[in-house]
C-alpha atoms as a PDB file:
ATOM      1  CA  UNK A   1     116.235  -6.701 -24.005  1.00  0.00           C
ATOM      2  CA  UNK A   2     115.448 -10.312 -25.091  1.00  0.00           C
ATOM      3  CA  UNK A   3     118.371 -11.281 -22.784  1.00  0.00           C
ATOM      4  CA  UNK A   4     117.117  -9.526 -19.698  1.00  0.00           C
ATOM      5  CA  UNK A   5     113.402 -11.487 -20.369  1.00  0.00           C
ATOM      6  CA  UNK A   6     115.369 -14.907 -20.625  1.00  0.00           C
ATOM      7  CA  UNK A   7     117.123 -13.656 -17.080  1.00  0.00           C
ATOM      8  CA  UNK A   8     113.656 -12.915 -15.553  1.00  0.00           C
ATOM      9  CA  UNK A   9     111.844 -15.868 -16.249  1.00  0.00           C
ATOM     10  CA  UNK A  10     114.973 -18.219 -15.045  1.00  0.00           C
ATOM     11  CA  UNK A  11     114.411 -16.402 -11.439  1.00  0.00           C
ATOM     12  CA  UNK A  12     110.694 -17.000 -11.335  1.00  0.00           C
ATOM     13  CA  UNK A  13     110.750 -21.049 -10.482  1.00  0.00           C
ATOM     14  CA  UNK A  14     113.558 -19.897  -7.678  1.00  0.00           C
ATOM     15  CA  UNK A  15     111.369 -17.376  -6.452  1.00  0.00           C
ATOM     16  CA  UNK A  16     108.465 -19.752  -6.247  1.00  0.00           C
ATOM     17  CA  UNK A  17     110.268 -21.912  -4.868  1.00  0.00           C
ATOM     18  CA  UNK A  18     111.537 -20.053  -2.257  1.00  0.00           C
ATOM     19  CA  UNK A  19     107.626 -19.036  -1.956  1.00  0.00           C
ATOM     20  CA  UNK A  20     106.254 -22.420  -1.471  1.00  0.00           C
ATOM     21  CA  UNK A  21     108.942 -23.276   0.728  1.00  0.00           C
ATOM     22  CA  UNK A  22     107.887 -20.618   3.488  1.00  0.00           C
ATOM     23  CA  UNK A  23     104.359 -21.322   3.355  1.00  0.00           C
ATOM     24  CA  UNK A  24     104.759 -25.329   3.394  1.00  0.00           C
ATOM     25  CA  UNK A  25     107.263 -24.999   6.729  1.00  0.00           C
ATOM     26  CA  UNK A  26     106.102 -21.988   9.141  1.00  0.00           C
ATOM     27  CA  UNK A  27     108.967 -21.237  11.586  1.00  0.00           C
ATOM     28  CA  UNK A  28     108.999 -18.843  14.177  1.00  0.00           C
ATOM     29  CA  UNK A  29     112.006 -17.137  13.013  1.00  0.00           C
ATOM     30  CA  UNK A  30     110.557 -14.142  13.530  1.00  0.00           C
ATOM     31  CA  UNK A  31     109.826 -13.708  17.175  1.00  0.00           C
ATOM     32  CA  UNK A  32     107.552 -10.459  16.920  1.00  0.00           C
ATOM     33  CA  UNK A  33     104.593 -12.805  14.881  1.00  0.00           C
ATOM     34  CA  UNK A  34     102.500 -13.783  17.456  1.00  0.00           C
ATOM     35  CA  UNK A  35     102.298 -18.122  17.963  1.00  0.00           C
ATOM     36  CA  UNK A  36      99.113 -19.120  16.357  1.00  0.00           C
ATOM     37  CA  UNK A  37      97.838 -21.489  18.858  1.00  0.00           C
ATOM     38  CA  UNK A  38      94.613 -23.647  18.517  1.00  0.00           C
ATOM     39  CA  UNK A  39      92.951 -25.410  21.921  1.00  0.00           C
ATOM     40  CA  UNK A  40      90.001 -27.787  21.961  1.00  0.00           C
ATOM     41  CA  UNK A  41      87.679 -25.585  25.045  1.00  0.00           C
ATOM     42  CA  UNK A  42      88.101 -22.292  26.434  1.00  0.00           C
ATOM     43  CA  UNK A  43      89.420 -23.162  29.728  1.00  0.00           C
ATOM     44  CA  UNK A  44      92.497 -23.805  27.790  1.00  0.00           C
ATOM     45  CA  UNK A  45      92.401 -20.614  25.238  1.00  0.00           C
ATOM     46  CA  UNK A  46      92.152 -18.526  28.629  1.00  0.00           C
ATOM     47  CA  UNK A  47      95.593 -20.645  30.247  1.00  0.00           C
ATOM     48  CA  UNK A  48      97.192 -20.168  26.976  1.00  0.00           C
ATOM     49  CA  UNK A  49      96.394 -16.260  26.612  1.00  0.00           C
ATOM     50  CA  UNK A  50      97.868 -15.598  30.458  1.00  0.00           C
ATOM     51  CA  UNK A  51     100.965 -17.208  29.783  1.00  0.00           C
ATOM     52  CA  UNK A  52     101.640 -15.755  26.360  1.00  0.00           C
ATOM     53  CA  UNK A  53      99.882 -12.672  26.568  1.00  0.00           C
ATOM     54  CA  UNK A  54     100.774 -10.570  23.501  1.00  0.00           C
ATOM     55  CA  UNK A  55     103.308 -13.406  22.053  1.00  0.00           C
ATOM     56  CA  UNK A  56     100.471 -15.991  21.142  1.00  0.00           C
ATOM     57  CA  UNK A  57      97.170 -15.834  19.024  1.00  0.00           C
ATOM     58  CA  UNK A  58      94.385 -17.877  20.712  1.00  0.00           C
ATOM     59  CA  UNK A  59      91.501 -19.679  18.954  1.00  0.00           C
ATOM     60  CA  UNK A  60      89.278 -22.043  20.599  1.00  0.00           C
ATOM     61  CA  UNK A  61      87.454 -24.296  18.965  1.00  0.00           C
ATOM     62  CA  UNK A  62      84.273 -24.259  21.028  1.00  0.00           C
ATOM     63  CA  UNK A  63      83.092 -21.434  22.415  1.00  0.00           C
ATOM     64  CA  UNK A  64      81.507 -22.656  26.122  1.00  0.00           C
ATOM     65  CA  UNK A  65      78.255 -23.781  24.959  1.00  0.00           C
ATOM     66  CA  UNK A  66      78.788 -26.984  23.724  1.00  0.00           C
ATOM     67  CA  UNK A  67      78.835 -30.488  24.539  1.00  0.00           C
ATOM     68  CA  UNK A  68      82.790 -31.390  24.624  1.00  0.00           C
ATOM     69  CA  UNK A  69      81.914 -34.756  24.003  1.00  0.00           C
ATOM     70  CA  UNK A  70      79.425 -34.670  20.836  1.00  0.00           C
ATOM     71  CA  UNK A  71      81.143 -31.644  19.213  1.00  0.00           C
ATOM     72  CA  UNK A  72      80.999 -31.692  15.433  1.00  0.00           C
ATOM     73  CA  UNK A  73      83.944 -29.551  13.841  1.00  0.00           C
ATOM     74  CA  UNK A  74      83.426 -27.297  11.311  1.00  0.00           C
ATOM     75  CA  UNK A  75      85.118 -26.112   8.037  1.00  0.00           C
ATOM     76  CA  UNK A  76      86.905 -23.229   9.759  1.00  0.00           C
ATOM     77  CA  UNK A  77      87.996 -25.451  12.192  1.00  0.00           C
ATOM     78  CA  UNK A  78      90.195 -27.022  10.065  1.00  0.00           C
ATOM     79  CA  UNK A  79      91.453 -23.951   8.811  1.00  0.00           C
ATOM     80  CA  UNK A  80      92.904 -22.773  11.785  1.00  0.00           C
ATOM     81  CA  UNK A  81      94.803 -26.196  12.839  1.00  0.00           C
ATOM     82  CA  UNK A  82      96.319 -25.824   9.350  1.00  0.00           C
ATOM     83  CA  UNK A  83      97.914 -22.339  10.403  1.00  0.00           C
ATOM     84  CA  UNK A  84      98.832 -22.940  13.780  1.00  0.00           C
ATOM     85  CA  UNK A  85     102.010 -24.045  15.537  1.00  0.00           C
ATOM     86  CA  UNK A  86     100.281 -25.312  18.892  1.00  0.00           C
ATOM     87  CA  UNK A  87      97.378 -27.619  19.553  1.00  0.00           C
ATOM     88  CA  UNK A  88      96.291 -27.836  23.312  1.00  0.00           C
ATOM     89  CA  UNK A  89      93.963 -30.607  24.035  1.00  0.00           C
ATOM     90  CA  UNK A  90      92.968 -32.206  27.398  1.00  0.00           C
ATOM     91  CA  UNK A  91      93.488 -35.976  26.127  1.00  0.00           C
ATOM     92  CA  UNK A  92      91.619 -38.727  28.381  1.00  0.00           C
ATOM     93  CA  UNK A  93      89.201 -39.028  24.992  1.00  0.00           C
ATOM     94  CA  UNK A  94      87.572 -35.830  26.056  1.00  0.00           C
ATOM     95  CA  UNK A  95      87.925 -34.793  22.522  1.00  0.00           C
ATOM     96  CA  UNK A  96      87.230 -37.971  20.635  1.00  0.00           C
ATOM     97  CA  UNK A  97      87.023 -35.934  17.076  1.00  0.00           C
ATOM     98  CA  UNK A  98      90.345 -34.060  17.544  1.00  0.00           C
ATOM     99  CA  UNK A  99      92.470 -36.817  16.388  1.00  0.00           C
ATOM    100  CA  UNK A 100      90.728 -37.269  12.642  1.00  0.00           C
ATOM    101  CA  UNK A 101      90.706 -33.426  12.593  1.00  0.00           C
ATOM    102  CA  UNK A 102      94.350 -33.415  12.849  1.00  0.00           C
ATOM    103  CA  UNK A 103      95.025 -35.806  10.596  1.00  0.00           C
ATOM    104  CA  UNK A 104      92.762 -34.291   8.001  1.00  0.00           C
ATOM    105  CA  UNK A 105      94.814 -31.275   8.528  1.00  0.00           C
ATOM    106  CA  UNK A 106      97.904 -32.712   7.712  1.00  0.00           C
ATOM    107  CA  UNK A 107     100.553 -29.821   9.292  1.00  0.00           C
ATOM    108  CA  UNK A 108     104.016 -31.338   9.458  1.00  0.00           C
ATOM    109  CA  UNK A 109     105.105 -28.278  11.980  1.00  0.00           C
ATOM    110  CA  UNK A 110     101.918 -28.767  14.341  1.00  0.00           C
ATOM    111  CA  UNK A 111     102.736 -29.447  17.940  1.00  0.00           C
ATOM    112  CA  UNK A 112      99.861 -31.359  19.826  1.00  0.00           C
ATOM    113  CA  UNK A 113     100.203 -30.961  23.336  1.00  0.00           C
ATOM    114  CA  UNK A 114      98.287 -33.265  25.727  1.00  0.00           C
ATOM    115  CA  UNK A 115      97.692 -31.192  29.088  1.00  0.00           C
ATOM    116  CA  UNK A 116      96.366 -34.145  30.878  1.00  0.00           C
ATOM    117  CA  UNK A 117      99.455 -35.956  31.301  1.00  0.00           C
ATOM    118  CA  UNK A 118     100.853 -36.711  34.879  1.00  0.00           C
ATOM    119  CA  UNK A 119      97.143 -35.754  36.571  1.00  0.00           C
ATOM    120  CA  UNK A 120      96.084 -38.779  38.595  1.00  0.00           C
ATOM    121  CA  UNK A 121      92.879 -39.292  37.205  1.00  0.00           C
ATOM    122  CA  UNK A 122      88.951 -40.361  39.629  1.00  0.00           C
ATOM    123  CA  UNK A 123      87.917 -43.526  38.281  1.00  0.00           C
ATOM    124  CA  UNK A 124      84.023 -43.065  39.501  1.00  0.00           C
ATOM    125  CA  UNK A 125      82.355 -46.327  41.018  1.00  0.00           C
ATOM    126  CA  UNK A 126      79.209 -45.266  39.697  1.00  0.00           C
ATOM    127  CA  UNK A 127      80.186 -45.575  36.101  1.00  0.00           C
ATOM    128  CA  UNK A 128      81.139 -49.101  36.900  1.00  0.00           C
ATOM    129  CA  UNK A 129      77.248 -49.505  37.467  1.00  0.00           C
ATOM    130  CA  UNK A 130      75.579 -47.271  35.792  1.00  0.00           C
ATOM    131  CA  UNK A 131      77.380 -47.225  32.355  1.00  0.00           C
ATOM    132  CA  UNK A 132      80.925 -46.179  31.745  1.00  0.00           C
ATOM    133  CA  UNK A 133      81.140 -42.374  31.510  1.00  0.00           C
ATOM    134  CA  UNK A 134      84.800 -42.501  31.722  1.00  0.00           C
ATOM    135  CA  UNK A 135      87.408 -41.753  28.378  1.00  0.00           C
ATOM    136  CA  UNK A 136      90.428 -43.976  27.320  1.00  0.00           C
ATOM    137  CA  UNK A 137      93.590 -42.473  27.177  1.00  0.00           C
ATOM    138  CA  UNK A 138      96.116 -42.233  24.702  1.00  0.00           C
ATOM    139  CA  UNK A 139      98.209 -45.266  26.856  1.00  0.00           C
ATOM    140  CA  UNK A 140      94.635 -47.141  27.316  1.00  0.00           C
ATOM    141  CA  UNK A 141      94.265 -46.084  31.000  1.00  0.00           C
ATOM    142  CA  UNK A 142      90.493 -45.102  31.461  1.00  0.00           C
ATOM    143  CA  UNK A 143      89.223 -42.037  34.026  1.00  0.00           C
ATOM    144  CA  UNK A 144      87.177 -39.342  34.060  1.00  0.00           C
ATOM    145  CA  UNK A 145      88.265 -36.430  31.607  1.00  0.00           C
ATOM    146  CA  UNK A 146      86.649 -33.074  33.335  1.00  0.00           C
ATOM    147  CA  UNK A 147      90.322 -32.861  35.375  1.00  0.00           C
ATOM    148  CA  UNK A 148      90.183 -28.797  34.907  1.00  0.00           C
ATOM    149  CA  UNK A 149      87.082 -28.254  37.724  1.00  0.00           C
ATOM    150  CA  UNK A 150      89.856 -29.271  40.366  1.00  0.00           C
ATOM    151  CA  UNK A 151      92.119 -26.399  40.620  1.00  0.00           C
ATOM    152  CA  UNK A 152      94.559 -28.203  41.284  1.00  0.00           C
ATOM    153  CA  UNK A 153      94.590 -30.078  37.923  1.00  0.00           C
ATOM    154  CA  UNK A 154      94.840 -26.562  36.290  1.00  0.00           C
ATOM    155  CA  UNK A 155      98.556 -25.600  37.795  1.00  0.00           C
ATOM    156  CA  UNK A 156      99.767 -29.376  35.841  1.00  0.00           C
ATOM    157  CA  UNK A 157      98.072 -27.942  32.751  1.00  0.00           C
ATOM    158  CA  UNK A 158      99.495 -24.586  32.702  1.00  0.00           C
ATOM    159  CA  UNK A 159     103.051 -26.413  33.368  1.00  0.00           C
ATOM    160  CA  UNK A 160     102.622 -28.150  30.142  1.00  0.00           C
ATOM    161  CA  UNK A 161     101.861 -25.040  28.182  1.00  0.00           C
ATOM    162  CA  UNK A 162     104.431 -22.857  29.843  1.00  0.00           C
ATOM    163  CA  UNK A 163     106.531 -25.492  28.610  1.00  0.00           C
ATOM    164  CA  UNK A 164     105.165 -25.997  24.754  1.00  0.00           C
ATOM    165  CA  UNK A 165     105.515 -22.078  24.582  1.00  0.00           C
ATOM    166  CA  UNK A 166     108.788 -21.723  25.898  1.00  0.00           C
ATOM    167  CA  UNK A 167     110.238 -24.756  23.162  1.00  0.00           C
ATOM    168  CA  UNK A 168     108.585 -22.847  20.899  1.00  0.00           C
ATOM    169  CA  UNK A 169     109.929 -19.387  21.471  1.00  0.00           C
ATOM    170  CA  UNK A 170     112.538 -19.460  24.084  1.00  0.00           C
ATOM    171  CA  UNK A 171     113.463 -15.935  23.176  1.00  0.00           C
ATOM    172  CA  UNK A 172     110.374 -15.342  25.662  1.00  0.00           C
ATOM    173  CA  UNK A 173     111.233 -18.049  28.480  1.00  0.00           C
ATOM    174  CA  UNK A 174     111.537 -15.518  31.198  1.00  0.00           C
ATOM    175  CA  UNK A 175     108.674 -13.900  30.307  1.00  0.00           C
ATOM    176  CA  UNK A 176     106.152 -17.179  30.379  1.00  0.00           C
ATOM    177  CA  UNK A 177     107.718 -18.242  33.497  1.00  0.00           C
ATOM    178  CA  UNK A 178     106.636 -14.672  35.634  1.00  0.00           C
ATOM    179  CA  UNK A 179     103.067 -14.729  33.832  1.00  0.00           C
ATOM    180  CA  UNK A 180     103.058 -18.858  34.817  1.00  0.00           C
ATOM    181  CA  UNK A 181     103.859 -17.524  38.847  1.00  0.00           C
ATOM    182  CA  UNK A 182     101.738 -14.403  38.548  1.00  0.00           C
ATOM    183  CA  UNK A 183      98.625 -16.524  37.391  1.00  0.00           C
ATOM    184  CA  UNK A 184      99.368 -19.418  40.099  1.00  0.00           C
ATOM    185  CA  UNK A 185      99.247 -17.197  42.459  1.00  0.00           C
ATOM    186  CA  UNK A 186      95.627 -15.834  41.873  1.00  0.00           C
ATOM    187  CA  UNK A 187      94.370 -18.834  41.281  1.00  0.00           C
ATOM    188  CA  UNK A 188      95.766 -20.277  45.046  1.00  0.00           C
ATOM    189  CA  UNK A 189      94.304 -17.093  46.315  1.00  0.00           C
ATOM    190  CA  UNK A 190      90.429 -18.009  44.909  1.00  0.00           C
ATOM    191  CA  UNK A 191      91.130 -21.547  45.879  1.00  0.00           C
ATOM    192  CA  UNK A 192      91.413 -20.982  49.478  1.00  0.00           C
ATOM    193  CA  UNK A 193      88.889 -18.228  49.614  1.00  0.00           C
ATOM    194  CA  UNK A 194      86.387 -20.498  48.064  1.00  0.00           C
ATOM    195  CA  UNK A 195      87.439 -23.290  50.514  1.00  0.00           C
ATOM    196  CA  UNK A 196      86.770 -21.429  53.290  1.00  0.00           C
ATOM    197  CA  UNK A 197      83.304 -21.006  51.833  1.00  0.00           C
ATOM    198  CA  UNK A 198      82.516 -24.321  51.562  1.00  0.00           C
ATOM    199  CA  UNK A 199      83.745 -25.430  54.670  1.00  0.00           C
ATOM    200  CA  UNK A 200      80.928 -23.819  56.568  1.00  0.00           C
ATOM    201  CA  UNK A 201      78.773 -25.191  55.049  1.00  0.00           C
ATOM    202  CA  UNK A 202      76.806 -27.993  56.885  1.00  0.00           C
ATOM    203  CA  UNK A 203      75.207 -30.062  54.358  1.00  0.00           C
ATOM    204  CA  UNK A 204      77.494 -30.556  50.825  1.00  0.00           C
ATOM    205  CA  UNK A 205      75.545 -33.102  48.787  1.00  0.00           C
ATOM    206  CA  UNK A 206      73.987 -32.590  45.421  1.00  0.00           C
ATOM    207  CA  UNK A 207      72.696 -34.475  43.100  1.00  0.00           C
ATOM    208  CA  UNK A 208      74.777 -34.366  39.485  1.00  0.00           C
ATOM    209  CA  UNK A 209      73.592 -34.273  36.288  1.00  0.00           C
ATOM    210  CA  UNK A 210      75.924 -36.176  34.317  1.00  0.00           C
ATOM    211  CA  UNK A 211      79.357 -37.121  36.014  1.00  0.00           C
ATOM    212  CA  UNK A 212      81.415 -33.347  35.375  1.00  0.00           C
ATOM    213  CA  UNK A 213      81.347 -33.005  38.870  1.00  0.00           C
ATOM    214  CA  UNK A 214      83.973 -35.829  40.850  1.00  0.00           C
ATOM    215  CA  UNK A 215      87.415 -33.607  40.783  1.00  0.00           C
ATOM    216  CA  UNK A 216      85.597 -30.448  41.638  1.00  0.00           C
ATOM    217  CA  UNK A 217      83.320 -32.183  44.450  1.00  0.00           C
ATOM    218  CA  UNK A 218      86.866 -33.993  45.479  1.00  0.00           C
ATOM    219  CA  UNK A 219      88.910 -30.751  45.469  1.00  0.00           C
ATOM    220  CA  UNK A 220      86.351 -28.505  47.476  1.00  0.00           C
ATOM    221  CA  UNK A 221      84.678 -31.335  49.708  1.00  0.00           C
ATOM    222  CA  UNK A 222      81.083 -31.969  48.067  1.00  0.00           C
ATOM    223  CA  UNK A 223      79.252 -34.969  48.162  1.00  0.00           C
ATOM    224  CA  UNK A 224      77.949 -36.416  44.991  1.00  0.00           C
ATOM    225  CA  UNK A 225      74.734 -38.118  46.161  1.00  0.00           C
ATOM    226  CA  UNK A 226      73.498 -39.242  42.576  1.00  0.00           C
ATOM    227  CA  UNK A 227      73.906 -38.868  39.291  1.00  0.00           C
ATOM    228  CA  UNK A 228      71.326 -38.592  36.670  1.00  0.00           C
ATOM    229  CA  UNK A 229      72.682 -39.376  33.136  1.00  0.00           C
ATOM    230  CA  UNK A 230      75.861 -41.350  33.275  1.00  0.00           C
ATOM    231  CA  UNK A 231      76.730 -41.310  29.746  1.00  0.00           C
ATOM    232  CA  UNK A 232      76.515 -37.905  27.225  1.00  0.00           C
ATOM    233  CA  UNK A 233      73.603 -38.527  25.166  1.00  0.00           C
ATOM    234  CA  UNK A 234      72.411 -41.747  26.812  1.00  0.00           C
ATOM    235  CA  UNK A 235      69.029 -41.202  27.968  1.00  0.00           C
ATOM    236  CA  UNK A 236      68.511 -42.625  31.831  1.00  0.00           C
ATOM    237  CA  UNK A 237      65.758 -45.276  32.127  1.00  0.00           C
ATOM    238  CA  UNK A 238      62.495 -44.811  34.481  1.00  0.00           C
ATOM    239  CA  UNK A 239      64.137 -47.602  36.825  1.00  0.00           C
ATOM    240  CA  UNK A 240      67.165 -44.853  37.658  1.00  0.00           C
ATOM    241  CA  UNK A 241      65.021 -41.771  37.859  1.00  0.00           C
ATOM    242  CA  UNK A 242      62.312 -43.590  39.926  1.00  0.00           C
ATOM    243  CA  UNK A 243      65.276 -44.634  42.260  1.00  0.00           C
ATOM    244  CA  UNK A 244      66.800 -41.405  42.310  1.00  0.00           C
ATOM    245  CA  UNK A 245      63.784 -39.700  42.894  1.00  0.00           C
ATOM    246  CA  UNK A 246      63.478 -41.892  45.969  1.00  0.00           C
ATOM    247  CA  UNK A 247      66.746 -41.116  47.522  1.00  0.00           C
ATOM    248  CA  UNK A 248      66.520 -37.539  47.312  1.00  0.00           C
ATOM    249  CA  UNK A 249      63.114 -37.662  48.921  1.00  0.00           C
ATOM    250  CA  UNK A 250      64.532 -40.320  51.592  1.00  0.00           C
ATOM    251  CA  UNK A 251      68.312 -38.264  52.111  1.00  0.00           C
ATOM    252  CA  UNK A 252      66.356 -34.860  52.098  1.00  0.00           C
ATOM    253  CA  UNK A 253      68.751 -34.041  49.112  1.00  0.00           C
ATOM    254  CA  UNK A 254      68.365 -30.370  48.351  1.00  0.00           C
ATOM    255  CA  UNK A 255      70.433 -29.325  45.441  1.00  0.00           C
ATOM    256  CA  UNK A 256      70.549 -30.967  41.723  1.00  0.00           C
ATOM    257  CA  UNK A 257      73.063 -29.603  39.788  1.00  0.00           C
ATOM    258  CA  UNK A 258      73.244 -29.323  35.984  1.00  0.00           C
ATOM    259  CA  UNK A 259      74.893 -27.474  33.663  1.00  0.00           C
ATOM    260  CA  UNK A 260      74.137 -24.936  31.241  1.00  0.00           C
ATOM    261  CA  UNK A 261      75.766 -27.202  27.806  1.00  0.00           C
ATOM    262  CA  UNK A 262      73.017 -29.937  28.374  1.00  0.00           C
ATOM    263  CA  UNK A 263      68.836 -30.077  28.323  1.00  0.00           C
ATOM    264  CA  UNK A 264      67.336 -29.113  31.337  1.00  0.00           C
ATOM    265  CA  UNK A 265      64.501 -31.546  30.934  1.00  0.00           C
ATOM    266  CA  UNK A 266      65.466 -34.367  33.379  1.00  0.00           C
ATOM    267  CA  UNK A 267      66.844 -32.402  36.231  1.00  0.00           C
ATOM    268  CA  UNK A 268      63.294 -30.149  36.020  1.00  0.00           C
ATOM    269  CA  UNK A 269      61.630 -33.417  36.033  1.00  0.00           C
ATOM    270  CA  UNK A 270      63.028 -34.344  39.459  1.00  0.00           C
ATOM    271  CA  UNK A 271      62.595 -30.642  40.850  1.00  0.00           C
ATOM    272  CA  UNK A 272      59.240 -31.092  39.957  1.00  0.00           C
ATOM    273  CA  UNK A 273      59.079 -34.787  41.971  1.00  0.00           C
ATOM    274  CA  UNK A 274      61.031 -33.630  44.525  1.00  0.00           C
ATOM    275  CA  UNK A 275      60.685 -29.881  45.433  1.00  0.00           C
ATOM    276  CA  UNK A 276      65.045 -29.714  45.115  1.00  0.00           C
ATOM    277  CA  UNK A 277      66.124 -27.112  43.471  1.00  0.00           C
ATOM    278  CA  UNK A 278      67.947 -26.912  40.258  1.00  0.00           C
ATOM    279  CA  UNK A 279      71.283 -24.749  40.410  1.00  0.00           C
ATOM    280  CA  UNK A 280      72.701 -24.300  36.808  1.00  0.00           C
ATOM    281  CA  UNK A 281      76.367 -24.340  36.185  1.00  0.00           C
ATOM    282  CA  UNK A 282      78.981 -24.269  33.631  1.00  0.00           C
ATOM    283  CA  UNK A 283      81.583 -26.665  32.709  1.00  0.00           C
ATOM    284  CA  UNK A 284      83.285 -24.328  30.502  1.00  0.00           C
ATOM    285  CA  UNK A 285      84.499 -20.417  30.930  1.00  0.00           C
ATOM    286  CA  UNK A 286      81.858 -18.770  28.734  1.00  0.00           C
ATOM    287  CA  UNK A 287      78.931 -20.939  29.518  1.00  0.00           C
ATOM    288  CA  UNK A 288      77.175 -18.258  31.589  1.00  0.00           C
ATOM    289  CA  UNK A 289      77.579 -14.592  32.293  1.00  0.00           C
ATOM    290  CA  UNK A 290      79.907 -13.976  34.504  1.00  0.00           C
ATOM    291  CA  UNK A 291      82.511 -16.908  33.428  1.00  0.00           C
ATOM    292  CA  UNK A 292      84.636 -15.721  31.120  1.00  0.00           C
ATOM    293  CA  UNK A 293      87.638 -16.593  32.431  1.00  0.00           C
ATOM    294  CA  UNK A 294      88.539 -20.080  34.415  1.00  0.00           C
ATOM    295  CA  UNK A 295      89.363 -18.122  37.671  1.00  0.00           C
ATOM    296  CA  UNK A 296      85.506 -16.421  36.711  1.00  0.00           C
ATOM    297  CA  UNK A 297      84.490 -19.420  36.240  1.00  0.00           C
ATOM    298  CA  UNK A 298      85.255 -21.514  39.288  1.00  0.00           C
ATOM    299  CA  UNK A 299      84.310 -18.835  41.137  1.00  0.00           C
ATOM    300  CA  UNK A 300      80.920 -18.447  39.958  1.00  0.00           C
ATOM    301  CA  UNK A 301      80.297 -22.517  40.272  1.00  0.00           C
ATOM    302  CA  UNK A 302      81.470 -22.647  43.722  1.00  0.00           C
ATOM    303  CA  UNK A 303      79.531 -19.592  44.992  1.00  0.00           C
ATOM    304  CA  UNK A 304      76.099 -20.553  43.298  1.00  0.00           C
ATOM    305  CA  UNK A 305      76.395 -24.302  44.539  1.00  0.00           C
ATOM    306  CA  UNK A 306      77.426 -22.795  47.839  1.00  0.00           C
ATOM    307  CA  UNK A 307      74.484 -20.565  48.338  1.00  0.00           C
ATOM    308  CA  UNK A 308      72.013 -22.870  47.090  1.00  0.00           C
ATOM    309  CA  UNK A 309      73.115 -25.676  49.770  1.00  0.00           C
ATOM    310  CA  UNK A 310      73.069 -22.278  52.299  1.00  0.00           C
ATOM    311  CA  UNK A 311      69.295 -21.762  51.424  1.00  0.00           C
ATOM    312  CA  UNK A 312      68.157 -25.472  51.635  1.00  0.00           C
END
C-alpha cells in the first residue's frame, strides 16, 4: 500500500503539469469549442458573428452607447482578452486604450487583428482648421477612423476577419467563405436601395456634430456643411457656434445631425438659433432601437437623414 501512495504522488507534478500546460497555451485543437473572439464596437461583434456563426463566441467590449474615443475599460474587460484567441479592432487610434489593455493582458496565443488596413482613409480639411479630429495609425499615417459608415469600408473589414477565422480554424474555410458571399451580398443589396434614396433627394447638406460623418456623407453623396465639435470632448468656442449659426441661417441649412453616444446640448442650442432640426443618429449598431445589426444600422441612419432633408 505504501508503494502505491509513493506511485500516486510521483504522477501528481506530471499531471499538473500537463494541467498548467493547457490552460497557459489554448489551442484550437478541438474544432467543436467555439473561437472566443473579443472586438473593440459592435459593428465588428455583428461582422464577426455572420461569418462564424455557431464556430465563434462574440464579446464586444462596448455595447453602442459609448464614446469610442473616451472609453474606460473595465475589470471584465480584461478578463475576456485573457480567454480569447481573436482581437478585432479598427486601428487608425480609434481605440487609443486597446493597446495598454492588451498588454496588461499579457496572452501569448492572442491574435490582434487590425481591420482598417488597406482602406484609403478622408483626411478632412476642416480638422486642419478647426483642431485635428483625425487618429494616427499604427505606421504614423493620420485620417479619420469612423471608416465602417461607408459600406464600402465594411466588405475590406469582413475580408480581414474571414481571413483571421479561417488561419484560425481552417477546418471551417469553406464555410466562412459562403457566409463572407452570403453577407456581401445583402449588404450591396441595402447599399443600392439606399442610394437610390438619396439620390432624389434635392438638397443633401447637414450640419455634423462632431466629424463621424465624411465616409458615410462620401459614400451616399451628402454634403457636410459644418461641423460643430471637431475634437471628442473639446468644447467649441462662441466664435465657431456664432459662425455656424450664421451659415446655417445664410445657406438655409435644414438638418443638424448628431448622434445618440454624445450630449445633445450644442446641437439643441443651434435648433433653438436656427429653427433646423435635429435628426439623431447612431454611430454604432445598438445605439438606437432599431440598429442592432450594421445592415440595421445603416439603414436606419440613411432613412432618418433622408426623410428629414425630404421634410425641410
Amino acid at each position: 500500500m505504501l508503494q502505491d501512495i509513493h506511485k500516486t504522488r510521483a504522477c501528481i507534478p506530471l499531471f499538473l503539469a500537463i494541467i498548467a500546460g493547457l490552460s497557459l497555451h489554448p489551442t484550437r485543437a478541438d474544432a467543436r469549442d467555439p473561437i472566443n473572439v473579443v472586438v473593440t464596437i459592435p459593428v465588428l461583434k455583428d461582422l464577426a458573428e455572420q461569418v462564424g456563426r455557431s464556430h465563434v463566441r462574440v464579446q464586444s467590449l462596448l455595447s453602442g452607447y459609448e464614446n469610442e474615443h473616451t472609453y474606460s475599460p473595465k475589470p471584465s474587460d480584461l478578463v475576456a482578452v485573457r480567454k480569447a484567441h481573436l482581437l478585432f479592432e479598427v486601428g487608425m487610434g480609434l481605440e487609443v486604450w486597446v493597446a495598454s489593455l492588451v498588454k496588461t493582458a499579457g496572452s501569448p496565443s492572442l491574435r490582434v487583428v487590425t481591420t482598417s488596413q488597406g482602406i484609403g482613409v478622408i483626411h478632412d480639411d476642416s480638422s486642419h482648421r478647426h483642431g485635428a479630429h483625425e487618429e494616427e495609425t499604427a505606421g504614423g499615417a493620420t485620417g479619420n477612423p469612423h471608416i465602417w459608415l461607408d459600406p464600402d469600408n465594411v466588405t475590406i473589414m469582413l475580408r480581414h476577419i474571414t481571413e483571421a477565422l479561417i488561419r484560425i480554424d481552417p477546418a471551417h474555410t469553406d464555410e466562412y467563405r459562403n457566409n463572407q458571399t452570403a453577407y456581401l451580398q445583402q449588404l450591396d443589396q441595402l447599399r443600392t436601395d439606399l442610394s437610390r434614396r438619396v439620390r432624389s433627394l434635392p438638397d443633401r447638406r447637414f450640419i455634423a456634430h462632431h466629424p463621424a460623418w465624411p465616409y458615410f456623407a462620401r459614400h451616399f453623396g451628402f454634403e457636410i456643411a459644418g461641423t460643430i465639435q471637431m475634437q471628442s470632448g473639446a468644447e467649441s468656442s462662441a466664435l465657431h457656434l456664432q459662425s455656424l449659426i450664421a451659415t446655417i441661417k445664410k445657406d438655409r441649412i435644414a438638418v443638424i445631425v448628431s448622434e445618440i453616444q454624445l450630449s445633445q446640448r450644442l446641437p439643441s442650442l443651434l435648433a433653438k438659433e436656427t429653427r433646423a432640426r435635429v435628426v439623431i443618429l447612431t454611430t454604432l449598431p445598438g445605439g438606437l432601437p432599431g440598429t442592432e445589426t450594421y445592415l440595421d444600422m445603416l439603414r436606419y441612419n440613411v432613412l432618418q437623414l433622408a426623410d428629414a432633408l425630404s421634410q425641410a
